[in-house]
N, C-alpha and C. Protein backbone atom coordinates (compact mmCIF):
# COMPACT_ATOMS: atom_id res chain seq x y z
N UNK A 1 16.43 -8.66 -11.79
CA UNK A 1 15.70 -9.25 -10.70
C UNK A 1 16.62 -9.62 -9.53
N UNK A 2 17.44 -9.15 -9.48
CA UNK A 2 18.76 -9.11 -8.76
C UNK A 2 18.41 -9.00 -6.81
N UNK A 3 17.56 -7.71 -7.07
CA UNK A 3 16.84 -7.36 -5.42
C UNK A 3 15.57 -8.40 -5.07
N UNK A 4 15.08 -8.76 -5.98
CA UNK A 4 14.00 -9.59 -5.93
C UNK A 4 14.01 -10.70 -6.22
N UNK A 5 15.03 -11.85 -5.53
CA UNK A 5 14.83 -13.47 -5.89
C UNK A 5 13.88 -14.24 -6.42
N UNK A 6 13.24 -14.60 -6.83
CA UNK A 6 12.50 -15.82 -6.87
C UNK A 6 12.72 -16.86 -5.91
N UNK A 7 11.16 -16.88 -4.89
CA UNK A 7 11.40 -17.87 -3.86
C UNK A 7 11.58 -19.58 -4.49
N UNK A 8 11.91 -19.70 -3.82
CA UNK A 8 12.05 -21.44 -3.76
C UNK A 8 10.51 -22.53 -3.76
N UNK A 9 10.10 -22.11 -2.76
CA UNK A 9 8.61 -22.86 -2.77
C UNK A 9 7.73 -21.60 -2.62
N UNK A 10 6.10 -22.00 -3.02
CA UNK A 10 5.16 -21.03 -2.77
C UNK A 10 4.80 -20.64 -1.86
N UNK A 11 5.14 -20.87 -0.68
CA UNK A 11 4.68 -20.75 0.74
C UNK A 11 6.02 -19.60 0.82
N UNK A 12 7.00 -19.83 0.31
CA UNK A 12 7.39 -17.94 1.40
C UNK A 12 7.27 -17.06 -0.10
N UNK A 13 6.00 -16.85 -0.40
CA UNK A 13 5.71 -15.75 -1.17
C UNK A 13 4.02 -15.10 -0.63
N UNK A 14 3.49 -13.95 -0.55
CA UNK A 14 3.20 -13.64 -0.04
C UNK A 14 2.47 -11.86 -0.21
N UNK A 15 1.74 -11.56 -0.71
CA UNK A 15 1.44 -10.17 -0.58
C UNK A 15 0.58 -9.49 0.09
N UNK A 16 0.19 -8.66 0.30
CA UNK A 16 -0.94 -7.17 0.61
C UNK A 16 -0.88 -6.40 0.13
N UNK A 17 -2.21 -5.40 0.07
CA UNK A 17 -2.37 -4.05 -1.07
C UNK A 17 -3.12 -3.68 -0.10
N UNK A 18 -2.98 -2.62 0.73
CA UNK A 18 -3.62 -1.47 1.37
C UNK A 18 -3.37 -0.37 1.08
N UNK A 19 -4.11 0.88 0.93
CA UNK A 19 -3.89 2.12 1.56
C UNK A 19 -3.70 2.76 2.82
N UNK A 20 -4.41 2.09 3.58
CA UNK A 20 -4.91 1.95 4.76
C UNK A 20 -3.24 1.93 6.16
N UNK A 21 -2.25 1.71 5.73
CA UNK A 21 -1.26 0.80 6.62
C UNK A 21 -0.65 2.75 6.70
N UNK A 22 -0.59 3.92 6.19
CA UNK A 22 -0.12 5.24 6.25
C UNK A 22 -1.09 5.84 7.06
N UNK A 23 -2.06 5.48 7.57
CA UNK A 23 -2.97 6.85 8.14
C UNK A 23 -2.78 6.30 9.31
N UNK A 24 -1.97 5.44 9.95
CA UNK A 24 -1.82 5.43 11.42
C UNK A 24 -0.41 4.90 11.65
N UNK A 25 0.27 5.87 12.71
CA UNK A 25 2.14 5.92 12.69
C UNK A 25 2.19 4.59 13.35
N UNK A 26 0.94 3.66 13.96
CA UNK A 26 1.81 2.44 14.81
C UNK A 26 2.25 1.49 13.73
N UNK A 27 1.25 1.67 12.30
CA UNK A 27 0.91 0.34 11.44
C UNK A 27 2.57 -0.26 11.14
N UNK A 28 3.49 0.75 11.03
CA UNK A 28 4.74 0.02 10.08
C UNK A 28 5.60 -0.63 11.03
N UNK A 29 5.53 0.06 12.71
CA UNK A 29 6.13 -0.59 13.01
C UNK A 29 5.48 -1.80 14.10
N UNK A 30 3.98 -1.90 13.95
CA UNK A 30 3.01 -3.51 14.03
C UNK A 30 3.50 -4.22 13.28
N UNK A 31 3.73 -3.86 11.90
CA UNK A 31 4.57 -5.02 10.85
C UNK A 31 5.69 -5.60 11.03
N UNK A 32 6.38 -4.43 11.48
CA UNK A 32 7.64 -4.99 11.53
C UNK A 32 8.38 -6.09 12.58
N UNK A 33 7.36 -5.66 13.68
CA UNK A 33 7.44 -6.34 14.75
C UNK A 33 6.75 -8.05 14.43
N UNK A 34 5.46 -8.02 13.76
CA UNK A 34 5.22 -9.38 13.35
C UNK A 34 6.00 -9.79 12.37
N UNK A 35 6.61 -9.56 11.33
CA UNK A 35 6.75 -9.78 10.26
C UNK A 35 8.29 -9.54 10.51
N UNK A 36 9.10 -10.21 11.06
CA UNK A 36 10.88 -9.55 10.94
C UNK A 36 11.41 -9.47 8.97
N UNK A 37 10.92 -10.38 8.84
CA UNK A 37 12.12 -10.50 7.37
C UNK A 37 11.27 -10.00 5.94
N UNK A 38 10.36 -9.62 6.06
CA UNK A 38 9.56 -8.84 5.51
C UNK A 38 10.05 -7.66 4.62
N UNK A 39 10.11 -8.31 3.25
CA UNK A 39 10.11 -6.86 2.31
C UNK A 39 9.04 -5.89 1.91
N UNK A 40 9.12 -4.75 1.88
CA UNK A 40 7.95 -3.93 2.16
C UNK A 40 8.26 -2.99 0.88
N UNK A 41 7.08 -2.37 -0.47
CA UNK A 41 7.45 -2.03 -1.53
C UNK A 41 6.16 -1.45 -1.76
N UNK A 42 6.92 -0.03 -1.85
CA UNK A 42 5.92 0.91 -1.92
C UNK A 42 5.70 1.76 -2.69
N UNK A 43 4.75 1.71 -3.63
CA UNK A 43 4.09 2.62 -4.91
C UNK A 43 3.42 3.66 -4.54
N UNK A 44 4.17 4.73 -5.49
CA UNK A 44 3.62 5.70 -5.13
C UNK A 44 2.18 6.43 -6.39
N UNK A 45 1.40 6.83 -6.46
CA UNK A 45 0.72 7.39 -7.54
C UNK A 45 0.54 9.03 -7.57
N UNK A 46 0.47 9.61 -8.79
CA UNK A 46 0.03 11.06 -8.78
C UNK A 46 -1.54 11.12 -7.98
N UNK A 47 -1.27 11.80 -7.77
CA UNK A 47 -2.67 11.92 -6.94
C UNK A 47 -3.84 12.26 -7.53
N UNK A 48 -3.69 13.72 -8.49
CA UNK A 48 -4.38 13.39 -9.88
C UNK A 48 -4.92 12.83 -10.58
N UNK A 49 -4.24 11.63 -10.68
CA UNK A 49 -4.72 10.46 -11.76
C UNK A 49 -4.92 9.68 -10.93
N UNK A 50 -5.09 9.26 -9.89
CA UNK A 50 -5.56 8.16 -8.95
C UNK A 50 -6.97 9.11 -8.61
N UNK A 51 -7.27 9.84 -8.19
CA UNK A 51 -8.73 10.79 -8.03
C UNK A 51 -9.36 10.82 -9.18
N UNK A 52 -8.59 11.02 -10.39
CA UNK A 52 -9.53 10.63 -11.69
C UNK A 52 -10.00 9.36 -11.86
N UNK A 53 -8.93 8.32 -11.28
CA UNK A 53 -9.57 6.97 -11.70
C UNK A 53 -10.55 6.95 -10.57
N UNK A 54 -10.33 7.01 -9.81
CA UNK A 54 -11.63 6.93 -8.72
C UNK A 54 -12.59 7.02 -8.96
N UNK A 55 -12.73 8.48 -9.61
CA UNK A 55 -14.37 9.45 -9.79
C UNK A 55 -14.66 8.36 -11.13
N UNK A 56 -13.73 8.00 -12.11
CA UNK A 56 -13.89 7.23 -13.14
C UNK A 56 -14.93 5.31 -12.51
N UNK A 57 -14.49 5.18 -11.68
CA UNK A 57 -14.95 3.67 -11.36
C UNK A 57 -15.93 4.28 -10.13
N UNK A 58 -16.08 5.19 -8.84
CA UNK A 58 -17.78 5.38 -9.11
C UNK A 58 -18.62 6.09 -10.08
N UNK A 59 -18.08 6.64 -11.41
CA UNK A 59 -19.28 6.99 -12.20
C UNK A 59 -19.82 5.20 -12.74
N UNK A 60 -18.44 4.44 -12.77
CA UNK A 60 -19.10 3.20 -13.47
C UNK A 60 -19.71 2.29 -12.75
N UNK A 61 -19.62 2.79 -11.60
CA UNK A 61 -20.45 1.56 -10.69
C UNK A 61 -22.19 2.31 -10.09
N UNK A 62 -21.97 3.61 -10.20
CA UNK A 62 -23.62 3.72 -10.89
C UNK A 62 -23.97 3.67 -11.61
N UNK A 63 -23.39 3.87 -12.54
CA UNK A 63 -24.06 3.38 -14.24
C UNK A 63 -24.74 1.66 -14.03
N UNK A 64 -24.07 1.38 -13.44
CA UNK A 64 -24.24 -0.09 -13.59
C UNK A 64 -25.20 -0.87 -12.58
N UNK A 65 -25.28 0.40 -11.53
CA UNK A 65 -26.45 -0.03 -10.41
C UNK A 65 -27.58 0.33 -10.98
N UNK A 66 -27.37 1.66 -11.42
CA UNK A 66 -29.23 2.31 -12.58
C UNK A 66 -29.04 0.89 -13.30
N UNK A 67 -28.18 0.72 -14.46
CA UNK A 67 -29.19 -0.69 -15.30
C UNK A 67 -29.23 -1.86 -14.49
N UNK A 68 -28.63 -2.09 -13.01
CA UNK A 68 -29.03 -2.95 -12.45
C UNK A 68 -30.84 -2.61 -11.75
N UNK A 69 -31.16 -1.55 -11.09
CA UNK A 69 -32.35 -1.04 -11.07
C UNK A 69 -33.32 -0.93 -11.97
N UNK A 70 -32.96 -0.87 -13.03
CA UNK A 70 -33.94 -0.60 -13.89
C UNK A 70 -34.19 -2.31 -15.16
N UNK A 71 -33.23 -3.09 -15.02
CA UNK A 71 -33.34 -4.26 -14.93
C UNK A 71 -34.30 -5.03 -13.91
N UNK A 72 -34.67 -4.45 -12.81
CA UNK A 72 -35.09 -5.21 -11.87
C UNK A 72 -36.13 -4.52 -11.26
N UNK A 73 -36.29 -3.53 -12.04
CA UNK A 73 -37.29 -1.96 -10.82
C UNK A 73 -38.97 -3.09 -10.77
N UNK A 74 -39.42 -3.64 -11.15
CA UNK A 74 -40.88 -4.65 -10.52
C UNK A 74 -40.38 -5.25 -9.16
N UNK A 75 -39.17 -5.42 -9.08
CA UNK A 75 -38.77 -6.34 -7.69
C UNK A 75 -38.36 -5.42 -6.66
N UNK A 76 -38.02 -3.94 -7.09
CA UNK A 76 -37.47 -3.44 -6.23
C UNK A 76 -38.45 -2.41 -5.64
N UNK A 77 -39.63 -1.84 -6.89
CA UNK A 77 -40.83 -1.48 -6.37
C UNK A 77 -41.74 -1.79 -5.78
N UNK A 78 -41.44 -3.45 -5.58
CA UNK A 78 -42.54 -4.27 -4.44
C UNK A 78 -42.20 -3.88 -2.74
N UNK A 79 -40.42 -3.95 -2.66
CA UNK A 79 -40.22 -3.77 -2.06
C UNK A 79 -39.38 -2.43 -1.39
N UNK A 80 -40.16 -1.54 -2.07
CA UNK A 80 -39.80 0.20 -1.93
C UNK A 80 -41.65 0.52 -1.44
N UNK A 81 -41.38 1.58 -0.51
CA UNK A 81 -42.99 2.37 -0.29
C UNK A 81 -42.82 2.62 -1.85
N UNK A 82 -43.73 3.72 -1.72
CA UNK A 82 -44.32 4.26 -3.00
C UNK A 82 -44.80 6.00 -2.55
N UNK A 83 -43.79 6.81 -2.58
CA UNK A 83 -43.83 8.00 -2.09
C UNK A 83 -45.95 8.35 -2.50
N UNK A 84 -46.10 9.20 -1.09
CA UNK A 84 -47.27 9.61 -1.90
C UNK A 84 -47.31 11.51 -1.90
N UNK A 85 -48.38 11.56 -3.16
CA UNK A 85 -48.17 13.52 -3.28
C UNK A 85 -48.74 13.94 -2.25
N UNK A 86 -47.90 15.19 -1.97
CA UNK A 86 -48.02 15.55 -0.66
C UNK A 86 -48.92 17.06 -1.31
N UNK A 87 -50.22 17.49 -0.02
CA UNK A 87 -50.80 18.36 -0.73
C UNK A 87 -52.13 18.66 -1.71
């Protein structure tokens, strides 16, 4: 832990988690300019397995909206039209 001290008090500790700070060339050096003493530590992932987990957590967050829908489909059919047959 040699590169990485342990601060002294909780106030100069401090994080963020974006993706977001690479898809535009001003972001690193906006930081740097606010932020002078700022350590900056950057993970990288296979891309692969970060797209798998992805597709993995929205298959689970529809799974979980259907049994949220279907938990609730009287409340949500009050307030849904009600397609009619066409024909």
């Amino acid at each position: 832990m040699q590169f990485f001290p342990r601060p002294t008090r909780v106030e100069q500790m401090s994080y963020e988690v974006s993706d977001e700070y690479f898809t535009n060339r001003e972001s690193p050096y906006s930081a740097s300019n606010l932020l002078k003493s700022a350590k900056i530590l950057i993970v990288l992932e296979d891309p692969v397995k970060r797209a798998f987990y992805h597709y993995q957590v929205c298959i689970l967050y529809i799974e979980w909206l259907w049994l949220l829908l279907i938990k609730h489909q009287d409340k949500v059919q009050r307030h849904l039209p009600i397609p009619q047959k066409v024909g």
